[in-house]
PDB file of N, CA and C in Angstrom:
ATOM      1  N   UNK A   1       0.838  -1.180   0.000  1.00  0.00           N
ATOM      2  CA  UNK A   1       0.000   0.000   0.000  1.00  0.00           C
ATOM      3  C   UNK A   1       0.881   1.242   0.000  1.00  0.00           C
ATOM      4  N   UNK A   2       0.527   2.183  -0.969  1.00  0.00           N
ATOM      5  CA  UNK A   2       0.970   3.291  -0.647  1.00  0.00           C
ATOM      6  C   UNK A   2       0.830   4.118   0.106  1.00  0.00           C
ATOM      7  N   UNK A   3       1.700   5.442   0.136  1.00  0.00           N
ATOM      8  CA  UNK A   3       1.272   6.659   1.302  1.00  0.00           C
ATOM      9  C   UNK A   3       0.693   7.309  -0.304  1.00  0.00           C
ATOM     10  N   UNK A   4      -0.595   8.382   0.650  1.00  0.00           N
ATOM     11  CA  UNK A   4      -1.201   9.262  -0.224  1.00  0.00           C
ATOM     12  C   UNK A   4      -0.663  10.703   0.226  1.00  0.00           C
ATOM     13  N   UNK A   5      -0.477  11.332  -1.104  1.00  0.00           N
ATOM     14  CA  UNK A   5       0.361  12.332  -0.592  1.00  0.00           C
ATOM     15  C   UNK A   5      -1.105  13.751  -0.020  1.00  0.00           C
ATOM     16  N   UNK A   6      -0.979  14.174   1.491  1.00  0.00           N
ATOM     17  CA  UNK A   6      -2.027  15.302   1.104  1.00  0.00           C
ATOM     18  C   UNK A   6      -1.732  16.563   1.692  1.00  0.00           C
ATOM     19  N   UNK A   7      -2.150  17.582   1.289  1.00  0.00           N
ATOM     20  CA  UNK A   7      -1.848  18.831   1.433  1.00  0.00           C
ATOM     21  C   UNK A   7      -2.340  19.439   3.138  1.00  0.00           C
ATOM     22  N   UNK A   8      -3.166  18.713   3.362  1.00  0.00           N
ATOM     23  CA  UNK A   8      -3.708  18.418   5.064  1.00  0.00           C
ATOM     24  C   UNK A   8      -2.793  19.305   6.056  1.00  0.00           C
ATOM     25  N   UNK A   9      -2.696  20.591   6.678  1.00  0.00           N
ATOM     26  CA  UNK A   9      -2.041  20.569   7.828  1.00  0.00           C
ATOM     27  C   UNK A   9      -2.541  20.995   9.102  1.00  0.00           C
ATOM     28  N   UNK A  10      -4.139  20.151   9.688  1.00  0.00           N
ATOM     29  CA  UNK A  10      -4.824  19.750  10.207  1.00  0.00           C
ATOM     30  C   UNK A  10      -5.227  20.759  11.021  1.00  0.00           C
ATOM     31  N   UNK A  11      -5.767  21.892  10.001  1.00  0.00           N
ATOM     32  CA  UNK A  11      -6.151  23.144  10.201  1.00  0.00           C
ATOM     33  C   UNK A  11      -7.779  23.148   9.399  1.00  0.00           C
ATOM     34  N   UNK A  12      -8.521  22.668  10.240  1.00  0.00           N
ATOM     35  CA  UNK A  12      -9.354  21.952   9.450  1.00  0.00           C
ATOM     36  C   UNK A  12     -10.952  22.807   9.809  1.00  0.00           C
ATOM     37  N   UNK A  13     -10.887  23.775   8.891  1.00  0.00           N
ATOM     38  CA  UNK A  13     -12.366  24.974   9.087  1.00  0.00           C
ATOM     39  C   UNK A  13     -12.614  25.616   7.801  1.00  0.00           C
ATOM     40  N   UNK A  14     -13.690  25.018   7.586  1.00  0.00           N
ATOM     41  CA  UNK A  14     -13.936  25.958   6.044  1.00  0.00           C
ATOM     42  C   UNK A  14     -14.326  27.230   5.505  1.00  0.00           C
ATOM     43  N   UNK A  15     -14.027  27.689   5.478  1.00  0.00           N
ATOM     44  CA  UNK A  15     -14.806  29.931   4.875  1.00  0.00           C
ATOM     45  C   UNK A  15     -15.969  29.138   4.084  1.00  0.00           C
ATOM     46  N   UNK A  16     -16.754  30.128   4.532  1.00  0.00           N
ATOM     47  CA  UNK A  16     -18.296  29.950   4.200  1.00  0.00           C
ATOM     48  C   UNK A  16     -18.438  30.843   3.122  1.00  0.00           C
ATOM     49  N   UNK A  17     -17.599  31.303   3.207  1.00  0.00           N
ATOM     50  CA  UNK A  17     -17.797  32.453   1.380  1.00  0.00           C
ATOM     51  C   UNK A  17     -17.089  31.839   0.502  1.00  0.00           C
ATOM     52  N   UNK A  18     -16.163  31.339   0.535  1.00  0.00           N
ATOM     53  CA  UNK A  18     -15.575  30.744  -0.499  1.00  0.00           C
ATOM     54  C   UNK A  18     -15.800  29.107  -0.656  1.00  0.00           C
ATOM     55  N   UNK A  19     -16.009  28.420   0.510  1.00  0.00           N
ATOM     56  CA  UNK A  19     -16.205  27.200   0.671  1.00  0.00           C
ATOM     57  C   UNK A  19     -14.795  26.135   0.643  1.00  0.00           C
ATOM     58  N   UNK A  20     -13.969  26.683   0.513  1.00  0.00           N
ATOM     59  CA  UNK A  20     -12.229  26.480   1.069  1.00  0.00           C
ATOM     60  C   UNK A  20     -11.555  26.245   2.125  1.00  0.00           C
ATOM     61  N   UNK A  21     -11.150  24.827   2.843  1.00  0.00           N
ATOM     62  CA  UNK A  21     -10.889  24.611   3.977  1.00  0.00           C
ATOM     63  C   UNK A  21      -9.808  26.081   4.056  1.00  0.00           C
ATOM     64  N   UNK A  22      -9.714  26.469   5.454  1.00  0.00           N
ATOM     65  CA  UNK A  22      -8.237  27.605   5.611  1.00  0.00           C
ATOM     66  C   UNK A  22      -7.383  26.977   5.531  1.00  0.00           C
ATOM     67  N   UNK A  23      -7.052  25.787   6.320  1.00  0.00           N
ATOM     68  CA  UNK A  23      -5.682  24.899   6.149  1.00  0.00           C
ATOM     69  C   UNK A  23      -4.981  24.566   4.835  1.00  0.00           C
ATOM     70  N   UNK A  24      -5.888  23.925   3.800  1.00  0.00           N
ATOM     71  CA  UNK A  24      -5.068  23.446   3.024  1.00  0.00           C
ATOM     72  C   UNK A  24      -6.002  23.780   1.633  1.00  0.00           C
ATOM     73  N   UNK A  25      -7.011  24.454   1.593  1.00  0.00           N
ATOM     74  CA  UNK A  25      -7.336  25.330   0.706  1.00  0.00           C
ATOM     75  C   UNK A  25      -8.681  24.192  -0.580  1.00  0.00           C
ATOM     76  N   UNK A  26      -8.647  22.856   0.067  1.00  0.00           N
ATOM     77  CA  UNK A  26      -9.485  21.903  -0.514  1.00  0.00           C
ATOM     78  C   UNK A  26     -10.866  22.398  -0.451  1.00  0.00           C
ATOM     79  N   UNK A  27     -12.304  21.792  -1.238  1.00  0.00           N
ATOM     80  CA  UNK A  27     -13.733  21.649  -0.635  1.00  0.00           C
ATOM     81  C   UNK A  27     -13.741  20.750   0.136  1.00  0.00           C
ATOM     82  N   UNK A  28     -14.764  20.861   0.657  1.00  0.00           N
ATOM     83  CA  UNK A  28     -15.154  19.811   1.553  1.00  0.00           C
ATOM     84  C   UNK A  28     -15.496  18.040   0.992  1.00  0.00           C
ATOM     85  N   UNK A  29     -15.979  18.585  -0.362  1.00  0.00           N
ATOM     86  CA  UNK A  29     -15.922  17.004  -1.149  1.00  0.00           C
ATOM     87  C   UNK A  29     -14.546  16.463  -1.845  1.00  0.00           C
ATOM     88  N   UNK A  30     -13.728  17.844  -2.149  1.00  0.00           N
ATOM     89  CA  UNK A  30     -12.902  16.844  -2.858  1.00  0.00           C
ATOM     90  C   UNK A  30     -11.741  16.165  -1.246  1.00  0.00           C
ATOM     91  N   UNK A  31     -11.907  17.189   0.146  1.00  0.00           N
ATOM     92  CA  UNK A  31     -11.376  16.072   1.217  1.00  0.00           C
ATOM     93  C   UNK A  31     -12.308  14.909   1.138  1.00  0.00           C
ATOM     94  N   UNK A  32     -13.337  14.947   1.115  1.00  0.00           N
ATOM     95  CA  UNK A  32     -13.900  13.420   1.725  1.00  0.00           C
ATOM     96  C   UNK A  32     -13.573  12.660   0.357  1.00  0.00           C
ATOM     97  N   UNK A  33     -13.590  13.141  -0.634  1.00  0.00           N
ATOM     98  CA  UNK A  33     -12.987  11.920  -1.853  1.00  0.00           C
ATOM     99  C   UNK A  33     -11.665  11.502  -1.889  1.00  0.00           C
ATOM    100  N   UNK A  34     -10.725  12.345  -1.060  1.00  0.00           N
ATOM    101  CA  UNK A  34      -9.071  12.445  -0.883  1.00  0.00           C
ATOM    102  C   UNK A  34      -9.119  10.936  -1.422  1.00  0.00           C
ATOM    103  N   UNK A  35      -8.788   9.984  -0.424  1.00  0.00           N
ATOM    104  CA  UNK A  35      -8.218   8.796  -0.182  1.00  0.00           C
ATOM    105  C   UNK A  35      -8.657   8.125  -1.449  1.00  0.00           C
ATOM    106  N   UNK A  36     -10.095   8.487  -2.293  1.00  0.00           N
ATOM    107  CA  UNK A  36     -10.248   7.690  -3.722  1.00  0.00           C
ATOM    108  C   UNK A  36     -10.100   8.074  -4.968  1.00  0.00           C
ATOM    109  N   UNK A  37      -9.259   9.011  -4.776  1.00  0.00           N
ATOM    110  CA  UNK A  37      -9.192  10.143  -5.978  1.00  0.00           C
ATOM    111  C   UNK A  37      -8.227   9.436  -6.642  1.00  0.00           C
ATOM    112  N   UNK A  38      -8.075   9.475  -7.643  1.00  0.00           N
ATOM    113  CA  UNK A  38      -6.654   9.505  -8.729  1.00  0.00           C
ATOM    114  C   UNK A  38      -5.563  10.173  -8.446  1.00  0.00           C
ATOM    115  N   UNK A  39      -4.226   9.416  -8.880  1.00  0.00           N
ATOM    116  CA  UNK A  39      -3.312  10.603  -8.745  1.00  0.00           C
ATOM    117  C   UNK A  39      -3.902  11.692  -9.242  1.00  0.00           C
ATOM    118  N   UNK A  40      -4.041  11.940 -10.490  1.00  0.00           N
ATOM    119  CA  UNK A  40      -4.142  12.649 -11.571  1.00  0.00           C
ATOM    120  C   UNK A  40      -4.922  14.079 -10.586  1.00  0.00           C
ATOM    121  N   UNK A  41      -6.447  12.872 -10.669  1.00  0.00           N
ATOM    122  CA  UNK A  41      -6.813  14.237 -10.125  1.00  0.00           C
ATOM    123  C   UNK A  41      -6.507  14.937  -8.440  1.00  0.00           C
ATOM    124  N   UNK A  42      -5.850  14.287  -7.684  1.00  0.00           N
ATOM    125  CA  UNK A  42      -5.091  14.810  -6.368  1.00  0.00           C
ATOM    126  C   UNK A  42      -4.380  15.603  -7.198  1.00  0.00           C
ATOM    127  N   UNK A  43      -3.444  15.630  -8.133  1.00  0.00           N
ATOM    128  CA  UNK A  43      -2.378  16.302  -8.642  1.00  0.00           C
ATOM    129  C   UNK A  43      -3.037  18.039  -9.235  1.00  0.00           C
ATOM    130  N   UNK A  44      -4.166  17.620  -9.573  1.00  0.00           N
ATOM    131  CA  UNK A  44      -4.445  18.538 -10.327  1.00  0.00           C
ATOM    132  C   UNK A  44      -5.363  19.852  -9.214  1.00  0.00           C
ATOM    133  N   UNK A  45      -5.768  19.184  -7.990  1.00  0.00           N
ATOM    134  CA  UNK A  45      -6.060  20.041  -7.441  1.00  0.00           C
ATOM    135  C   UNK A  45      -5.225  20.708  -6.320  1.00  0.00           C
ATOM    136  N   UNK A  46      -3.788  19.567  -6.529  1.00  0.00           N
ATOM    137  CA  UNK A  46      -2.802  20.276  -5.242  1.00  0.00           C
ATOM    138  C   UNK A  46      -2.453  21.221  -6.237  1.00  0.00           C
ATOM    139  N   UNK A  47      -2.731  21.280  -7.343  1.00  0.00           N
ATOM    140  CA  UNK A  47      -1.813  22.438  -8.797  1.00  0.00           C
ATOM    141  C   UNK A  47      -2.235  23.956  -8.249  1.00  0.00           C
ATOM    142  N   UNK A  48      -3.915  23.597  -7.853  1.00  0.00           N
ATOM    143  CA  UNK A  48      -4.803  25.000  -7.428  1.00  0.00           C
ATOM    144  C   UNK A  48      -4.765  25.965  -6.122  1.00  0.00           C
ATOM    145  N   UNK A  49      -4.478  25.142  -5.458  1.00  0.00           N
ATOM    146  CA  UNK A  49      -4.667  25.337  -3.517  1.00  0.00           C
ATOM    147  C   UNK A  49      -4.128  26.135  -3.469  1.00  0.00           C
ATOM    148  N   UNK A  50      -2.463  26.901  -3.638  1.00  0.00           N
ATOM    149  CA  UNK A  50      -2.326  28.445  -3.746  1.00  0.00           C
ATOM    150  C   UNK A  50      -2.925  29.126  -4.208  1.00  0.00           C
ATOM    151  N   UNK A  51      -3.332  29.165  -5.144  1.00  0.00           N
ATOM    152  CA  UNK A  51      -4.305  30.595  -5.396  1.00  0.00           C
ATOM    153  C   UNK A  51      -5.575  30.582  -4.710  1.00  0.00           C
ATOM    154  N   UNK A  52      -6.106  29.168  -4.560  1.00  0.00           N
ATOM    155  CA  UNK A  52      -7.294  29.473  -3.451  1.00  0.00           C
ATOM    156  C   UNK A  52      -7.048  29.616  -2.178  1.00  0.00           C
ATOM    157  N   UNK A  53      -6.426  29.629  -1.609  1.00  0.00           N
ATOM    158  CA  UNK A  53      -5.466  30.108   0.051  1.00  0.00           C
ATOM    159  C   UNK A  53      -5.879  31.466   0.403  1.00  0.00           C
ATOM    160  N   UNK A  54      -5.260  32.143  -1.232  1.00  0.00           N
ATOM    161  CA  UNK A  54      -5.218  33.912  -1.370  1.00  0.00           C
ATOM    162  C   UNK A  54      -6.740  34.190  -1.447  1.00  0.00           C
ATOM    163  N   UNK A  55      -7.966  33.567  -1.431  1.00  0.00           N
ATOM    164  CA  UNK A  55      -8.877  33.856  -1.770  1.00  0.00           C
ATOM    165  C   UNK A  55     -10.013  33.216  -0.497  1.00  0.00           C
ATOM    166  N   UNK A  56      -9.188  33.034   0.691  1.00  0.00           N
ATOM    167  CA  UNK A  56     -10.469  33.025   1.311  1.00  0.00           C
ATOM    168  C   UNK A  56     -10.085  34.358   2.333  1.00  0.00           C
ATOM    169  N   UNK A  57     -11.358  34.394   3.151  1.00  0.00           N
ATOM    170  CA  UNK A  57     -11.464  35.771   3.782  1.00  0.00           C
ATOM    171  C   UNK A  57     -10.759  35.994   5.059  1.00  0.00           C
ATOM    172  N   UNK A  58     -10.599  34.886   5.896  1.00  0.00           N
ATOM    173  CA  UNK A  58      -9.704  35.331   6.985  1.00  0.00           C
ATOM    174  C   UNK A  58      -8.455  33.986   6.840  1.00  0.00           C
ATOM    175  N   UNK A  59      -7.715  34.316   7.521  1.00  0.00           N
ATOM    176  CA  UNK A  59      -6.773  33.354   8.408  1.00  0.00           C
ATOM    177  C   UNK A  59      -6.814  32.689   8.830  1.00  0.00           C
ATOM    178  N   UNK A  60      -6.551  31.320   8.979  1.00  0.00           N
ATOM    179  CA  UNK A  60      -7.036  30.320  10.401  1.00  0.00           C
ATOM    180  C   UNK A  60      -6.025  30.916  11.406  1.00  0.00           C
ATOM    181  N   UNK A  61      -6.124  30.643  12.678  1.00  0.00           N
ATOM    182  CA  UNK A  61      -5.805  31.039  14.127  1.00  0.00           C
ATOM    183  C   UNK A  61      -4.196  30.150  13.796  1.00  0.00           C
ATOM    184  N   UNK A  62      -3.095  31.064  14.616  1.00  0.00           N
ATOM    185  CA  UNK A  62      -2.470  30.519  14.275  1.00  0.00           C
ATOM    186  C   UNK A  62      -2.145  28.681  14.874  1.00  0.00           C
ATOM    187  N   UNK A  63      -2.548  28.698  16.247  1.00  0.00           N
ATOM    188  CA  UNK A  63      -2.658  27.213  16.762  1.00  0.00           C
ATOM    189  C   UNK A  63      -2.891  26.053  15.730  1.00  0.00           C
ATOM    190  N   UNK A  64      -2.636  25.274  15.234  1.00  0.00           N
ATOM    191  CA  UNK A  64      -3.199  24.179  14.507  1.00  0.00           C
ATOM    192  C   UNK A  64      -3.585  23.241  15.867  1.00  0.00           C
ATOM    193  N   UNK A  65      -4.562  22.154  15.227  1.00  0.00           N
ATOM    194  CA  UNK A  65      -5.321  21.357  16.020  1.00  0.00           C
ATOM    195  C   UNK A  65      -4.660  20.535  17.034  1.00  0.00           C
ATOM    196  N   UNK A  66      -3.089  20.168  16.014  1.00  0.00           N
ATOM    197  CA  UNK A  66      -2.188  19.043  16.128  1.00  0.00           C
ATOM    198  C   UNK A  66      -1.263  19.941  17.691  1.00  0.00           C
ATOM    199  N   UNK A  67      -0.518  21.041  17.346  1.00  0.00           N
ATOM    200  CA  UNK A  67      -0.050  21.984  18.376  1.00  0.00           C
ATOM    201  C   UNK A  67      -1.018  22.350  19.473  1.00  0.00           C
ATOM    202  N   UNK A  68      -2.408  22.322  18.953  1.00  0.00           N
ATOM    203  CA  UNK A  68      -3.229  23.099  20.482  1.00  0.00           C
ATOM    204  C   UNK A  68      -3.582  21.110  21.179  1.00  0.00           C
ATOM    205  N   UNK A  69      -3.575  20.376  20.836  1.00  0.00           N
ATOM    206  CA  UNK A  69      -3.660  19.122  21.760  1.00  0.00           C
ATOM    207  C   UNK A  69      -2.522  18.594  22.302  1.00  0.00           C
ATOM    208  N   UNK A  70      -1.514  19.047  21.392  1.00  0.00           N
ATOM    209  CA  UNK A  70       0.153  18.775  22.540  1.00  0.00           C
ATOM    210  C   UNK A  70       0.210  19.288  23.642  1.00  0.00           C
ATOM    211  N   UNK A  71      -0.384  20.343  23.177  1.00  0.00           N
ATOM    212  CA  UNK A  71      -0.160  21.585  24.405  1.00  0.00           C
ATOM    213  C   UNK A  71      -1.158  21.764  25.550  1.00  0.00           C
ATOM    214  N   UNK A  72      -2.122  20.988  25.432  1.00  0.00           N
ATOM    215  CA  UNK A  72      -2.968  20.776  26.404  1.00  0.00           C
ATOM    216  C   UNK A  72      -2.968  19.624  26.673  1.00  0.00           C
ATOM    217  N   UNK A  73      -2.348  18.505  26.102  1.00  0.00           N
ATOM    218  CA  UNK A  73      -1.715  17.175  26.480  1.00  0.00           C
ATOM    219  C   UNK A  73      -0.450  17.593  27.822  1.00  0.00           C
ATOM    220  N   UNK A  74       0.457  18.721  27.896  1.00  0.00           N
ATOM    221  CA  UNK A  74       1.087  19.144  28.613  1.00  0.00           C
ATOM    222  C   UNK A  74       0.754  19.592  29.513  1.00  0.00           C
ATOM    223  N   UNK A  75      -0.427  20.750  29.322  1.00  0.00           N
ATOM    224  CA  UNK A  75      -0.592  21.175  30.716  1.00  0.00           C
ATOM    225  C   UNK A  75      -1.601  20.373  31.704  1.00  0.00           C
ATOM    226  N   UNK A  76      -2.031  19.493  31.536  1.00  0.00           N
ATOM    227  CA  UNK A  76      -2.897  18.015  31.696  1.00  0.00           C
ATOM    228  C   UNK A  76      -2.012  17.899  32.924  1.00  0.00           C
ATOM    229  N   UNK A  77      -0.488  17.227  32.313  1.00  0.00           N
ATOM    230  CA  UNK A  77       0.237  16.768  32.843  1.00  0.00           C
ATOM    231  C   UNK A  77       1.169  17.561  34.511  1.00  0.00           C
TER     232      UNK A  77
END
């Protein structure tokens, strides 16, 4: 089995005006098709995701999901 390559950096909230995760700039269908997609077409939409990045309306926060559960995995502790 292979690894699938994905643009994912688990910043995972979509703009409602554009319909563009903030993280990694996907729809919401072509993530849930990720894992059955074609190269081809994975390829062709990692081609796009910069220019749709520049085109949604805010920022995600800078915390990602992965950093804000370490970090409250820590202070847990």
């Amino acid at each position: 089995m292979s690894i699938i390559e994905s643009p994912c950096i688990l910043v995972c909230a979509i703009d409602m005006k554009t319909g563009y995760c903030f993280g990694c700039g996907r729809t919401r269908e072509e993530i849930g098709a990720w894992s059955t997609s074609s190269p081809e077409v994975r390829r062709a939409i990692m081609a796009v995701l910069p220019s749709r990045l520049e085109t949604v309306e805010r920022r995600p926060r800078r915390e990602t999901r992965r950093s804000r559960m370490a970090r409250e995995r820590e202070e847990e502790a």
